[in-house]
Structures are given as structure tokens and as C-alpha cells.
Protein backbone atom coordinates (compact mmCIF):
# COMPACT_ATOMS: atom_id res chain seq x y z
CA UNK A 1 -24.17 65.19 -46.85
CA UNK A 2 -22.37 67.65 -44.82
CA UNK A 3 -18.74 67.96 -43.72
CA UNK A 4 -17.65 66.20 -40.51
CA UNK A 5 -20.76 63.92 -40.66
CA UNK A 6 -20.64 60.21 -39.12
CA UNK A 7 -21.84 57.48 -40.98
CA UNK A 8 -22.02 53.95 -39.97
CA UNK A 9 -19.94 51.48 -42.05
CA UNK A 10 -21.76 48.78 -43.33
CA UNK A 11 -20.30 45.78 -44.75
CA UNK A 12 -20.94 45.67 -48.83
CA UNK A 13 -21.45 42.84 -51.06
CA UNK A 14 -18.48 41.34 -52.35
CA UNK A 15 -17.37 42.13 -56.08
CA UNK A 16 -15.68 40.79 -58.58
CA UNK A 17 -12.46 43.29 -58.03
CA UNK A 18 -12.59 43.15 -54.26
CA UNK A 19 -12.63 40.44 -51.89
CA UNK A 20 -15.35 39.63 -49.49
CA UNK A 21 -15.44 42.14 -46.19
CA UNK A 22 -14.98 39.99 -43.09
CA UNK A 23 -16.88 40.86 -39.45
CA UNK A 24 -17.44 44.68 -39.21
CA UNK A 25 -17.00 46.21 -36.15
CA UNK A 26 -19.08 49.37 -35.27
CA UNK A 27 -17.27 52.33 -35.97
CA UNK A 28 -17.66 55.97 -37.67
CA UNK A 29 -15.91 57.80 -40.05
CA UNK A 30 -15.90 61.34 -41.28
CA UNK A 31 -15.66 62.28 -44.67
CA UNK A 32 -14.39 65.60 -46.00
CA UNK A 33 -15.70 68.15 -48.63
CA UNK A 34 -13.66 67.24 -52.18
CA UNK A 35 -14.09 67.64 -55.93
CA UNK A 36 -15.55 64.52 -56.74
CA UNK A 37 -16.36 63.04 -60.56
CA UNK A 38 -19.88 63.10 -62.21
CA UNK A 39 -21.85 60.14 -60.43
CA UNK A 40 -21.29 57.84 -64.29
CA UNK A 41 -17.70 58.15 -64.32
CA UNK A 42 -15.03 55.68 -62.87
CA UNK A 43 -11.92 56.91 -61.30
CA UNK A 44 -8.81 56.86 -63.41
CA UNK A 45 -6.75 56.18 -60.47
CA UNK A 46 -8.13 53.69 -58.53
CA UNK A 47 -4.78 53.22 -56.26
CA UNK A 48 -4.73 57.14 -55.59
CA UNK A 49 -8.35 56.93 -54.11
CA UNK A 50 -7.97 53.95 -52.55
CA UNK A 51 -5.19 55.43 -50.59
CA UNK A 52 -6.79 58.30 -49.66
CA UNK A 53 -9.65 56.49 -48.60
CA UNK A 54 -7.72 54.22 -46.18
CA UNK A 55 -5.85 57.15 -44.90
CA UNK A 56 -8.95 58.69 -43.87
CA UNK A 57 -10.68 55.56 -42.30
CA UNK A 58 -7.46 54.96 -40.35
CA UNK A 59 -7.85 58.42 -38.99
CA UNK A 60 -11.66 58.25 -37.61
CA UNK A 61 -10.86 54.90 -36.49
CA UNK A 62 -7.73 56.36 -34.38
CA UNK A 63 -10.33 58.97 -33.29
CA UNK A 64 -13.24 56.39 -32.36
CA UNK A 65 -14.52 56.17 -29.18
CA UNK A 66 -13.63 52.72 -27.66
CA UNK A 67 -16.53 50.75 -26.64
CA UNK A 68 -16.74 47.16 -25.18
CA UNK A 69 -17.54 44.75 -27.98
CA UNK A 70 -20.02 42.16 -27.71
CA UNK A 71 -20.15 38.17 -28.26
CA UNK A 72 -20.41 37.13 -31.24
CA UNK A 73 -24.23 37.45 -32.77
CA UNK A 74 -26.20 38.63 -35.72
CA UNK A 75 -25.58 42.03 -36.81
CA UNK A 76 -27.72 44.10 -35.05
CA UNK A 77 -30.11 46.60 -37.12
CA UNK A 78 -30.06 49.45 -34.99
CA UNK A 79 -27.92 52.56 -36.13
CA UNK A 80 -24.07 53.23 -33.80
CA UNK A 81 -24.40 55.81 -31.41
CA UNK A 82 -23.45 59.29 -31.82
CA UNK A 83 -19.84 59.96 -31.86
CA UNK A 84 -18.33 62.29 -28.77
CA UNK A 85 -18.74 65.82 -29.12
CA UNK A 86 -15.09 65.80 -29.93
CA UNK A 87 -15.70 63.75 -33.07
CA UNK A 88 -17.83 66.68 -34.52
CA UNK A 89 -15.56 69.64 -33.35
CA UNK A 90 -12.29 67.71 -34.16
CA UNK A 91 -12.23 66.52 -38.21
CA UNK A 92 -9.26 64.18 -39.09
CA UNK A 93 -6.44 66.04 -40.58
CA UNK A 94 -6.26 65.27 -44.25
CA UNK A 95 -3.38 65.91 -46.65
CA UNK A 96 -3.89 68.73 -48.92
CA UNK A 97 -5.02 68.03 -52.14
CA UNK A 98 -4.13 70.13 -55.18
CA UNK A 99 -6.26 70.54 -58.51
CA UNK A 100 -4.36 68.36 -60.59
CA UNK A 101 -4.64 65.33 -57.75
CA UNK A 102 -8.05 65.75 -57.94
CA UNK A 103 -8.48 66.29 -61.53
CA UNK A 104 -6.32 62.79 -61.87
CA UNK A 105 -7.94 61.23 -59.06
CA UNK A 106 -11.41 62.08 -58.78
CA UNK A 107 -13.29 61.29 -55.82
CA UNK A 108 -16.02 58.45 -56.27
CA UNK A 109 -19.62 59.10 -54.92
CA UNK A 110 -20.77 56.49 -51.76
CA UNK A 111 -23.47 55.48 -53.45
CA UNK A 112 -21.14 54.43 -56.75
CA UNK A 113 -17.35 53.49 -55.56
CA UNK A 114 -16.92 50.31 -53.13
CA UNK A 115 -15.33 51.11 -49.59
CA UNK A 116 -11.75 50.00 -49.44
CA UNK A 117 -10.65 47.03 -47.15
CA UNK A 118 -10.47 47.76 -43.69
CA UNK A 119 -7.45 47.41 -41.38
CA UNK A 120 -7.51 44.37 -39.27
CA UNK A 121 -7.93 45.01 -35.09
CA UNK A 122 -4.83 43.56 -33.03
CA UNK A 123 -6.06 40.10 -31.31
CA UNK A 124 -4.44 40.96 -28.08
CA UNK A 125 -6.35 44.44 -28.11
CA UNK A 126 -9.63 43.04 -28.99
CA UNK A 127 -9.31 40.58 -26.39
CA UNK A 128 -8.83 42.84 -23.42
CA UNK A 129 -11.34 45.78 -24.52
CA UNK A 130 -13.91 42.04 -24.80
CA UNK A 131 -12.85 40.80 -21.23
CA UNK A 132 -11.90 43.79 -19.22
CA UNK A 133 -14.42 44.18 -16.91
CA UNK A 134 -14.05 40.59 -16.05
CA UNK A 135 -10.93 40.79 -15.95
CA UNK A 136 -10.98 43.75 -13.14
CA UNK A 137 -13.75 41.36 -11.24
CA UNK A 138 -11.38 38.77 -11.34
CA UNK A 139 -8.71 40.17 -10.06
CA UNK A 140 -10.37 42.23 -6.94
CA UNK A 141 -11.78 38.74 -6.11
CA UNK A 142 -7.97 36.91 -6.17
CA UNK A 143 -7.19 40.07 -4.27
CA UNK A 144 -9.98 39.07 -1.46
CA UNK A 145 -9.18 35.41 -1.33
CA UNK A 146 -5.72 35.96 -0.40
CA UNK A 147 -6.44 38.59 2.39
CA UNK A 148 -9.15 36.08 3.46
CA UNK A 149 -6.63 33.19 4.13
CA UNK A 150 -3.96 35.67 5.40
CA UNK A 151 -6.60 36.37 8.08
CA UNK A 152 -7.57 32.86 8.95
CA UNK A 153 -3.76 31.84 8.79
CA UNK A 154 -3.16 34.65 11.62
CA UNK A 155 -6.33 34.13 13.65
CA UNK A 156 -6.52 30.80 13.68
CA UNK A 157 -5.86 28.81 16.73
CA UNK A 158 -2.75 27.55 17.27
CA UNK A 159 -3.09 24.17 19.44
CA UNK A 160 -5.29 22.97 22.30
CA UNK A 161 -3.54 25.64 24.43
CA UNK A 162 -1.31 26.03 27.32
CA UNK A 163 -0.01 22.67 29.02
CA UNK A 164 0.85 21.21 25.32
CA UNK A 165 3.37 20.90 22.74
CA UNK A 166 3.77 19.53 19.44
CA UNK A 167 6.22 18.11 17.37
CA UNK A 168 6.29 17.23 13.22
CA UNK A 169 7.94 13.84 12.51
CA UNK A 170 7.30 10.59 11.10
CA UNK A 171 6.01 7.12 11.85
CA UNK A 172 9.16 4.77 12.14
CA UNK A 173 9.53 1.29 12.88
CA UNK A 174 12.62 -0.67 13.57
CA UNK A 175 14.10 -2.66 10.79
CA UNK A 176 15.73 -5.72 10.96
CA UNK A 177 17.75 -7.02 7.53
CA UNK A 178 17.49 -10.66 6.88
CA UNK A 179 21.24 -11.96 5.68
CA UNK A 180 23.05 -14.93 5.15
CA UNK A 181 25.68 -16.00 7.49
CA UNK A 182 27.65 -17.63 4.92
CA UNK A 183 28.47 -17.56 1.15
CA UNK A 184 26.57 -19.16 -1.23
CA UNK A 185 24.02 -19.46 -3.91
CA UNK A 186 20.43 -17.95 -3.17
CA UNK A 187 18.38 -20.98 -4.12
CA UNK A 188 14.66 -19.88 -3.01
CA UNK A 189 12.51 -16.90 -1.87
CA UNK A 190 9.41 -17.88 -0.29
CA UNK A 191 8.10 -14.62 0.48
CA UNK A 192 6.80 -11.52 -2.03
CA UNK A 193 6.89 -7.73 -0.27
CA UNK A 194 4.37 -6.57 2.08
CA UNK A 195 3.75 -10.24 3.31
CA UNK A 196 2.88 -10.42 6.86
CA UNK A 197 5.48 -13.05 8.22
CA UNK A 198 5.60 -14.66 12.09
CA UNK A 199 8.21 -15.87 13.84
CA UNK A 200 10.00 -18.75 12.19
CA UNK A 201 8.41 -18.95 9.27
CA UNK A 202 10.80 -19.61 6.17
CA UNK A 203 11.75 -16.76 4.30
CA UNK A 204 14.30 -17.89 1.95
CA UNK A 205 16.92 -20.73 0.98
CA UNK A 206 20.65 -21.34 0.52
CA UNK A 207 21.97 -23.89 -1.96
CA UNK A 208 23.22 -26.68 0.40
CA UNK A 209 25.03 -29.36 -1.96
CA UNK A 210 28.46 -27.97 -0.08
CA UNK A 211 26.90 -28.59 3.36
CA UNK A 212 25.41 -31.89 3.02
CA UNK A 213 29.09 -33.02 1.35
CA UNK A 214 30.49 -31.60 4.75
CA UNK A 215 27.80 -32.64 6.86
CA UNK A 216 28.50 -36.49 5.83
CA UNK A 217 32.62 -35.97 6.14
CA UNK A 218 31.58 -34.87 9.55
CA UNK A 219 29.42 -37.72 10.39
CA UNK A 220 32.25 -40.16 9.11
CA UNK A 221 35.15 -38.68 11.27
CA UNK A 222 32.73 -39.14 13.95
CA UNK A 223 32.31 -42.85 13.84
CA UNK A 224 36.27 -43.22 13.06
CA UNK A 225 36.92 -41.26 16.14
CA UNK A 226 34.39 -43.43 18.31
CA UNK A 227 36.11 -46.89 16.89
CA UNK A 228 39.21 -45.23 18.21
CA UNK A 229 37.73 -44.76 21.67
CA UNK A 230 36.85 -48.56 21.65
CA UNK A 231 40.19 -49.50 19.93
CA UNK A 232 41.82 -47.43 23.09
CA UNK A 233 39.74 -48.96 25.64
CA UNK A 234 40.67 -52.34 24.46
CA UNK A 235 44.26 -51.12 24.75
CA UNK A 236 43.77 -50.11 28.07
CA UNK A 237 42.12 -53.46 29.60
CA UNK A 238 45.70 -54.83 27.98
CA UNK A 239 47.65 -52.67 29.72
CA UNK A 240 45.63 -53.49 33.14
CA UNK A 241 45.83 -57.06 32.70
CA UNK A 242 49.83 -57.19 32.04
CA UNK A 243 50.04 -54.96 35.19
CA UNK A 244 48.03 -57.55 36.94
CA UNK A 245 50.31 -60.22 35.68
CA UNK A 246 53.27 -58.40 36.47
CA UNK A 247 52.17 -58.13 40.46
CA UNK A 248 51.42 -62.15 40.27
CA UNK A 249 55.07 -62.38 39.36
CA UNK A 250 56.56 -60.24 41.60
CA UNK A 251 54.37 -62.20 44.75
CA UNK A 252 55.90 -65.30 43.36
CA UNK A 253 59.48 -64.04 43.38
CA UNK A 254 58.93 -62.71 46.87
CA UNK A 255 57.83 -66.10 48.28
CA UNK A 256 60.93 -67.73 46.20
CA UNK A 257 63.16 -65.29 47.88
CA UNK A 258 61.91 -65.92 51.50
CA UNK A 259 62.09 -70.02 50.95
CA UNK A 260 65.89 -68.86 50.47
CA UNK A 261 66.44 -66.89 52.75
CA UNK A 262 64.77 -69.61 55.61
CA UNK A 263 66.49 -72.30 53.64
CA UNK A 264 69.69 -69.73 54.26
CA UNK A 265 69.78 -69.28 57.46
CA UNK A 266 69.09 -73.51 58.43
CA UNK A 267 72.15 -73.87 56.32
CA UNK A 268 73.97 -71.08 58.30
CA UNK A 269 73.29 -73.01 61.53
CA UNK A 270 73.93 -76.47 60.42
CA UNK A 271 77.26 -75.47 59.26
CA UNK A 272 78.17 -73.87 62.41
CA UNK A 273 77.46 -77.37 63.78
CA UNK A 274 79.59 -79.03 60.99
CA UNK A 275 76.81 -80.56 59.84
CA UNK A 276 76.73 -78.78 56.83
CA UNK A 277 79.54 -78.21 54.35
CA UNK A 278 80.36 -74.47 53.66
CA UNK A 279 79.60 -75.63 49.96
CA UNK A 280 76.01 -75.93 50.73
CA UNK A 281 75.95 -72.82 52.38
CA UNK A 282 77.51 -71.09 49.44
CA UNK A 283 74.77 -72.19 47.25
CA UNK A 284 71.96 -71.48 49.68
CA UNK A 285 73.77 -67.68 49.31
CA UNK A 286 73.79 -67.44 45.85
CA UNK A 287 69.79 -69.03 45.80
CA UNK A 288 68.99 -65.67 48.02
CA UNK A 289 70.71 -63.45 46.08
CA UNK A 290 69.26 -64.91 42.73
CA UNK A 291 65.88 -64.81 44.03
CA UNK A 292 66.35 -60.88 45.10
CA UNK A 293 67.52 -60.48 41.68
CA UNK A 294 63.95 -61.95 39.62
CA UNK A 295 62.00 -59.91 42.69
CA UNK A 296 63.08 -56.86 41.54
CA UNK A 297 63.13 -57.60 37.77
CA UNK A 298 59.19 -58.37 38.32
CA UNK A 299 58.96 -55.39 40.19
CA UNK A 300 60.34 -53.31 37.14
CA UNK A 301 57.58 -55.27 34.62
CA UNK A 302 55.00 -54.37 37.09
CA UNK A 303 55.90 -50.92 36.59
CA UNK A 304 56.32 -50.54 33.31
CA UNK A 305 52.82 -52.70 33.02
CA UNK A 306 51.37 -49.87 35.03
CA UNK A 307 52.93 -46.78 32.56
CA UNK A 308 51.46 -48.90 29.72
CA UNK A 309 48.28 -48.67 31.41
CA UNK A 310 48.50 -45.22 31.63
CA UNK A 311 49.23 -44.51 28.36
CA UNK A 312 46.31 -46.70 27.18
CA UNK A 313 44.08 -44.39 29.26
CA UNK A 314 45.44 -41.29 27.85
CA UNK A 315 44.81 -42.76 24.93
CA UNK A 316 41.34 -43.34 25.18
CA UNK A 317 41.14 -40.18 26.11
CA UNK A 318 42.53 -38.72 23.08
CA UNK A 319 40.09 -40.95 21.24
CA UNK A 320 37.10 -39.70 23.09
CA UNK A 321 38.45 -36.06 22.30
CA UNK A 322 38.48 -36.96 18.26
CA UNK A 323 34.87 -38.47 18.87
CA UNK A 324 33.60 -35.01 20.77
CA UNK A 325 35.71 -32.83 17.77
CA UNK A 326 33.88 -35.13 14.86
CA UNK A 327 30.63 -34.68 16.50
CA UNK A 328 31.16 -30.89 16.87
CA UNK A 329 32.12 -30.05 13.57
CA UNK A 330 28.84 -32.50 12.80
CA UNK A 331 26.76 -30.06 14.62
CA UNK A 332 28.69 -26.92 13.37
CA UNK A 333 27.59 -27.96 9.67
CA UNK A 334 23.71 -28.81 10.86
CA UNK A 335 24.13 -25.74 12.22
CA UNK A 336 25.69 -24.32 8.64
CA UNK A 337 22.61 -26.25 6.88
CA UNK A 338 19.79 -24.92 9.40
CA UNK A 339 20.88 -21.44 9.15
CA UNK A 340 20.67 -21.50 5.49
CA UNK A 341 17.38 -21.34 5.42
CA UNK A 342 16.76 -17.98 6.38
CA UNK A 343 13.66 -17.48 8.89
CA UNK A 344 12.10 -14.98 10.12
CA UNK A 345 12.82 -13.42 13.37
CA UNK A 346 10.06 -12.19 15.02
CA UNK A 347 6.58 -11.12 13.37
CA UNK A 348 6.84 -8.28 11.01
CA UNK A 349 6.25 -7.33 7.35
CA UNK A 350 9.01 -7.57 4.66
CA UNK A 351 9.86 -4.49 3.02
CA UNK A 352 11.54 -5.63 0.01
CA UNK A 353 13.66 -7.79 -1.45
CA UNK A 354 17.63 -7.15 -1.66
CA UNK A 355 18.33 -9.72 -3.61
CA UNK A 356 16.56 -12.64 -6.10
CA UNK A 357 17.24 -16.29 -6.71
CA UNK A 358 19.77 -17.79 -8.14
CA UNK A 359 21.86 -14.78 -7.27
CA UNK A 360 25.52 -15.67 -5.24
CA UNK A 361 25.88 -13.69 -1.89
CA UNK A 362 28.93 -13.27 -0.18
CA UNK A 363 28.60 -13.94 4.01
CA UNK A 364 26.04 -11.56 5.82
CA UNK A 365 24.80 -10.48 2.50
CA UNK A 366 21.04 -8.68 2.73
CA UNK A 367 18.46 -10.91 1.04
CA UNK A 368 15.48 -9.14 2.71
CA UNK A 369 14.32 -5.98 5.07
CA UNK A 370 11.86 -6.96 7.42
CA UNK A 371 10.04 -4.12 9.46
CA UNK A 372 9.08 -5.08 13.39
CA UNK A 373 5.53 -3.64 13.46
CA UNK A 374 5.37 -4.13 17.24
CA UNK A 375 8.02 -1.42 17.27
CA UNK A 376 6.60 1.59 16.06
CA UNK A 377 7.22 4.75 17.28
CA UNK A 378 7.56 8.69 15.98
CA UNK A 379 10.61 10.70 16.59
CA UNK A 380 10.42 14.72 17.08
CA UNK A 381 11.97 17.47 18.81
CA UNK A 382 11.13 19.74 21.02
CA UNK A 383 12.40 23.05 22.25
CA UNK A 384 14.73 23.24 25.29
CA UNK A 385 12.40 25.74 27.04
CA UNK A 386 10.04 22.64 27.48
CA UNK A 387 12.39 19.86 27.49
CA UNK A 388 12.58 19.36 31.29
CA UNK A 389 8.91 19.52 32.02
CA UNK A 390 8.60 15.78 29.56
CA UNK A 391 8.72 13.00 31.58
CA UNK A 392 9.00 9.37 30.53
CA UNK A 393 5.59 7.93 30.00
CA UNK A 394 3.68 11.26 29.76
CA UNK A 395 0.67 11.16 27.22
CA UNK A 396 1.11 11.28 23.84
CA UNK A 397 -1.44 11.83 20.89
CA UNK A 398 -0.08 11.50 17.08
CA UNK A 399 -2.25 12.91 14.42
CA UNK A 400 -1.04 11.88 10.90
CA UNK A 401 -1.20 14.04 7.85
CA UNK A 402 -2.93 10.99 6.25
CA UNK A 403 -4.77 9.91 9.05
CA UNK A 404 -8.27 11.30 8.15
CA UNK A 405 -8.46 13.18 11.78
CA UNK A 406 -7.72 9.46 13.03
CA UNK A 407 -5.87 10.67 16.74
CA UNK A 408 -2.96 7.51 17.71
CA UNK A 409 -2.28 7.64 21.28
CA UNK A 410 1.45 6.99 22.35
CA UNK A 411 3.54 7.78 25.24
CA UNK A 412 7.02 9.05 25.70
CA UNK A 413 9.56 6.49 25.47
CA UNK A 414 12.53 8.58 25.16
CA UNK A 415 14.40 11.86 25.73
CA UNK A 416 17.68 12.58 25.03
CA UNK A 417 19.21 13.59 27.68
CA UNK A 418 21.57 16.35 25.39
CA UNK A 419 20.32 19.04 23.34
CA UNK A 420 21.68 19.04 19.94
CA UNK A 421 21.45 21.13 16.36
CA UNK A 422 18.22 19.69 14.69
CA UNK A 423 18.54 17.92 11.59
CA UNK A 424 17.85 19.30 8.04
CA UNK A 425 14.60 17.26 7.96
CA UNK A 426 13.12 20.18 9.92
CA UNK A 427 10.99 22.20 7.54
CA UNK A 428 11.92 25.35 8.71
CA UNK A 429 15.76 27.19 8.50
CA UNK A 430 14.90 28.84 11.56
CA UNK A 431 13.98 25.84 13.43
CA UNK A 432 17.47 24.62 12.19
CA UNK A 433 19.27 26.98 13.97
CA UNK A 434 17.64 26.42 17.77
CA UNK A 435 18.93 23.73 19.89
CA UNK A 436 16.46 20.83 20.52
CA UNK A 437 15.62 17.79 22.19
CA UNK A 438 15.01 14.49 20.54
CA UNK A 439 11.98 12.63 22.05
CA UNK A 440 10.30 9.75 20.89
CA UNK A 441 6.89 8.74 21.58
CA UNK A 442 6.17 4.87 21.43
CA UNK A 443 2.97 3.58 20.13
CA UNK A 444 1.46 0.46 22.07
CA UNK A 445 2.15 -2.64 21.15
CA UNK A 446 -1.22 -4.27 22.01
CA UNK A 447 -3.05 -1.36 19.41
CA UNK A 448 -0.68 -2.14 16.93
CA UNK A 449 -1.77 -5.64 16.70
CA UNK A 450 -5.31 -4.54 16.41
CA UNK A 451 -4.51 -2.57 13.45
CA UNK A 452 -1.80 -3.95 11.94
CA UNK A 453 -3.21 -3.80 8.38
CA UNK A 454 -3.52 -0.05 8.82
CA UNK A 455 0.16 0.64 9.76
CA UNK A 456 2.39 2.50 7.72
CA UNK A 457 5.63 3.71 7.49
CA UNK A 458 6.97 7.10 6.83
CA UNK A 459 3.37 8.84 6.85
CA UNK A 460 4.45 12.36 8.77
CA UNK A 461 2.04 13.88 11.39
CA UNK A 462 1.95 15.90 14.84
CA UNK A 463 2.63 14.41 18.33
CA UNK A 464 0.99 16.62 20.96
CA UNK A 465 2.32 16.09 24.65
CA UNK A 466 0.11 17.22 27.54
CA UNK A 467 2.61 18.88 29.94
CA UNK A 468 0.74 19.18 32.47
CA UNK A 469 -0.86 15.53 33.52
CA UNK A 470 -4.55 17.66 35.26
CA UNK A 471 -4.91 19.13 31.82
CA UNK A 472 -7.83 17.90 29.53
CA UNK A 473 -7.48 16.65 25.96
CA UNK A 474 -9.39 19.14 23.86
CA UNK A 475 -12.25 17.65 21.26
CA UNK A 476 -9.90 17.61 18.45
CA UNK A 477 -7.86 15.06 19.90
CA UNK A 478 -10.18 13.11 21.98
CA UNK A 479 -12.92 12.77 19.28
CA UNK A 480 -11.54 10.24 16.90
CA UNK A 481 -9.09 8.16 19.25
CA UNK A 482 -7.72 4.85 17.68
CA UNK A 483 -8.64 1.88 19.84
């Protein structure tokens, strides 16, 4: 063999003093020109060869061309290709070697001395020469995909055109929150959430052992007050019937004092006569006076028997009063007793639950969230550049992120009349910054009952409003129209 000639490396049989040679890759080596020992004799220093036989292998492997390796696969048969031409005009630099090196460390013959282990190629390295050119393919695909959807993004149309705009929001519905009007113990809940409820239909109960105790003190001050109304009454015929008694007397002392005063005036005359002593007439006097005197004492009772009436009356009426008042605070605690049994409003869905049974609310506490689904609308802005050409009642189509191309129609119900700041739920910082209008578009009650199991809240979408009312929908949001 000649100097600078490449050899391929084949893997050896394992021996008893080395250990077995893993997966050879293909590679060349050069081997340089040195004193070697006869072809019978061993080396005397095994470590000095074996050093300078890994120093030269880790040279030509340095100087190897790099070529792609392939899968895994049987060792193929066929001979490595020829090294580059700089391979053959460029032998590895090896460290001068002086006699008595080589007289101590003789050189074995390839045919006689095992090859030492080889060094071990970096994972990472082998990895990327294996996968580089799909690598590359990979990336200048990536690298077309993007510019692809950059392209789309920025040719792509932007709406149905002139005469529309659109607006990003969120289906909303209004919310009403079931509560108790006063404290108490949550006894029952009759409903789960997501039932479909209608209105007046029992949602939940109150304990109502205080209420029925009040409800039956009520009902007794009641009937006490109405016995007083008859007990007053009664004291008013009495009253009536002493003033009656009291005119009978003072009728009788009238016609007693006008028998003496006739009887009076005969006596007056007879005594002028001398038939008559001026005794008798004395007495006749003191007869009229008397009788003047019991008229107006009767007079007097007749009066006070008419105050007594009076007072009898206002009596009564007091009583009546105390029977309205009992019968009141009767109906205040049915009242009390109804409204503890919480129903529902109007027709809706509940939401969820607040609270659970058994749990003690204090008055107006939440027990349940019920949402109005004949009340569903979508609030969005618009710009103020567009703002004054909406008009209440213009056309309105939603289309919801979730709505599999599903198109709601609406109509404005809604603008505000001020432009404001937008709210941070706008996606955008820009569109932060702008002043806006709030509109709200209001979905029909009639198609909302149609497709009230479909209804959700919260799902976000686009409202498009046709400007101008000539204008044609376009397909894409006349095709799939909710009905």
C-alpha cells in the first residue's frame, strides 16, 4: 500500500481485549509510511499505538467529505467513493516520530493489529446532516404559506360593499333576578338551571311558620274589631232611643207649662173680679214658673241624649276603622305568605341558582337569575362618520361566530343619541381611542319563539346594517336567513 491511500473502514469482529464496534459510518482514512514490526510480533506498547492510531483517524475524519447519511439498513457491499482531490494532495499532519518511538512502539500491520475504537458522531450533528434537505423544504414551504394568507388577508373582500356597516358584539338578553321580599328561610327550589319556565309558574319557597302565626293574629283582631262595630252600633240605638225619650219629656213639660199658664191667667181675671183670692193666684204663679223650670231641664236631657248619640256613632266608627285595620294587616300577611313563594315573572330560562335550600336570606336576597328570551338583542358601535345615516328600524342582519353561516335578522332598536369612548371590550386599541356610537339591534320576538331552544347568550358575531334602504342584501347574508 502506498502513502496517502484511502481505505474504507470496515467494522471487525469483536475480541476478547476490545469491545464490540457499534454502527460504522462510511468514512476514509489515510495512513502514513512508518517503521512497522515483523508481521509475528505484537507491539510492546499497545497504548502508544493506540494513540497514534486514534490521532490519525481523528484527522481523516476532520478531513472527510460530509455526505448525507442514509436510514438505517443493511450495510451496503459496495466500496465508499473516492475521496476529493484534496484528500490525496492534502495528507493529515502527523507528529514526528523519532527512532526510539518507533523502536518502542512498533507499528502493527492491518492485516495483524485490530483498529482502535472510533470516536462517537455528535447526535445533534448527525441529525441535521440526516434531515437537512427536508429541513430546507420545510421551511421554504412555511415561508409560502404565510405569504399565501398575507395575500388572501389583504385581497380579500371586506363586506357586501358600499351602503353597509358592521359591528362585533354579543347576543344579550335582559335579566331579571328572582328575590325574596322578605327575610327568611329558603324552604324549596322547584326549578334546576336551563329550565324553560312561563309566567307564574313556582320557582321557589319561603318557610312560612312566621306568616301563618301572623296571618291567624290578623284574622283574630279582625273579628274583635267587627264585635266592636256591633257592640258600638248597639250603643248607638241607646243613645237614639234616650234622645227620643228625652223629646217625649220635654213635649210633656211644654203642655204642663201651657195648662199653667191658661190656668194663670183665669186666676188673674177672677181675682181682678174678687172672685179669686190673691192666694190662689200666687200658686197658679209659682205652678208656671215650676213648669218652665222641668221644660227646660228636659230640654237639657234631650241634649245631652243627642251628644250621647253622637258619640255612639263616632264610636262605631272607630270600631269599623279597627275592623278595616284587622282586615288589612290580614291581607298584608296573605300578601307576605303569597309572595313567598317566588314565581316566575314572565317566560324565560333560569340561569342559575344564587342560592340553595335551607339557606336563610335576608329581604330582596337573589335566589335565582332568570333570562327574558323575548328580549334579545346585540349591542355594537359604530363610527360617528356613519352614525347619522342609522335610523330606528333600519335592517339588521347578525351573523354569529357560532352560527354555522346561520344569518339572524334584527332591526335597530336603539342609538344613542351621544358619542362616547368605546369600551375595553373592543378588540382593537385603536378602535379604543375613536369616538363611537352605541346601537343596538333587536331581534324579533315572534322568531325567537320559534327558536327558542337554539338561543344563546354571550355567543359574539357581526351585525351588518344596510344604510341605504334600495340596497340589496348580498348572497352571503341572504342565503341562510333564520325564519
Amino acid at each position: 500500500m502506498n502513502p496517502n491511500d484511502t481505505v474504507p473502514l470496515t467494522p471487525s469482529a469483536p475480541s476478547a481485549t476490545s469491545p464490540a464496534t457499534p454502527t460504522v459510518l462510511p468514512f476514509t482514512i489515510s495512513i502514513t509510511p512508518m517503521p512497522v514490526s515483523p508481521p509475528n510480533t505484537a507491539p510492546t506498547d499497545p497504548q502508544a499505538s493506540s494513540a497514534a492510531t486514534n490521532i490519525a483517524l481523528t484527522i481523516n475524519l476532520a478531513a472527510a467529505p460530509a455526505t448525507p447519511a442514509t436510514p438505517p439498513a443493511a450495510p451496503s457491499p459496495t466500496p465508499p467513493p473516492d475521496p476529493p482531490p484534496t484528500a490525496r494532495t492534502q495528507p493529515p499532519q502527523v507528529p514526528p516520530t523519532t527512532p526510539a518511538a518507533t523502536a518502542a512502539s512498533p507499528t502493527p500491520t492491518p492485516t495483524s493489529t485490530p483498529l482502535a475504537k472510533q470516536p462517537a458522531v455528535p447526535p445533534a450533528l448527525s441529525f441535521l446532516t440526516k434531515w437537512k434537505k427536508w429541513l430546507i423544504a420545510a421551511a421554504v414551504v412555511a415561508v409560502l404559506v404565510v405569504a399565501g394568507l398575507m395575500a388572501w388577508q389583504m385581497l380579500r373582500p371586506k363586506g357586501p360593499g358600499e351602503g353597509f356597516v358592521s359591528g362585533n358584539g354579543r347576543i344579550e338578553a335582559t335579566e331579571i333576578d328572582i328575590a325574596t321580599k322578605l327575610s327568611g328561610r329558603l324552604e324549596q327550589l322547584l326549578v334546576r338551571e336551563g329550565d324553560f319556565v312561563t309566567v307564574g309558574q313556582p320557582l321557589a319557597r319561603m318557610q312560612l311558620d312566621a306568616l301563618h302565626a301572623q296571618r291567624d293574629e290578623a284574622e283574630a283582631s279582625r273579628q274583635q274589631a267587627e264585635h266592636g262595630v256591633a257592640a258600638a252600633e248597639a250603643q248607638v240605638a241607646l243613645r237614639e232611643a234616650d234622645h227620643a225619650a228625652a223629646l217625649a219629656l220635654i213635649a210633656q213639660r211644654a203642655a204642663e207649662l201651657d195648662a199653667a199658664q191658661r190656668r194663670l191667667t183665669r186666676s188673674q181675671t177672677l181675682s181682678k173680679e174678687g172672685a179669686a183670692s190673691a192666694q190662689e193666684l200666687d200658686d197658679d204663679r209659682a205652678k208656671v214658673r215650676g213648669a218652665e223650670a222641668v221644660l227646660n231641664a228636659a230640654r237639657a236631657q234631650a241634649a245631652a241624649a243627642q251628644a250621647a248619640v253622637r258619640a255612639a256613632k263616632a264610636q262605631m266608627v272607630g270600631a269599623r276603622s279597627n275592623v278595616k285595620a284587622a282586615t288589612a294587616t290580614e291581607a298584608r300577611v296573605g300578601a307576605d305568605i303569597r309572595d313567598s313563594e317566588l314565581t316566575a315573572p314572565r317566560d324565560g330560562r333560569i340561569q342559575f341558582r344564587v342560592a340553595q335550600a335551607g339557606e336563610v336570606l335576608g329581604a330582596g336576597g337573589r335566589v335565582l337569575n332568570l333570562l327574558d328570551l323575548s328580549d334579545v338583542y346585540m349591542t355594537f358601535f359604530v363610527p360617528e362618520t356613519v352614525a347619522g345615516r342609522i335610523a330606528l328600524g333600519s335592517e339588521v342582519r347578525i351573523v354569529l361566530d357560532a352560527g354555522l353561516g346561520t344569518v339572524v335578522p334584527a332591526s335597530v332598536s336603539f342609538v344613542a343619541s351621544q358619542a362616547q369612548f368605546t369600551p375595553k371590550t373592543v378588540e382593537t386599541a385603536s378602535e379604543r381611542t375613536k369616538l363611537m356610537f352605541r346601537v343596538r339591534a333587536q331581534i324579533a320576538p315572534e322568531l325567537l319563539r320559534r327558536n327558542l331552544e337554539q338561543v344563546k347568550i354571550g355567543v359574539p358575531g357581526v351585525a351588518w346594517i344596510k344604510l341605504d334602504p334600495n340596497a340589496a342584501w348580498p348572497a352571503s347574508l341572504s342565503a341562510k336567513v333564520a325564519k
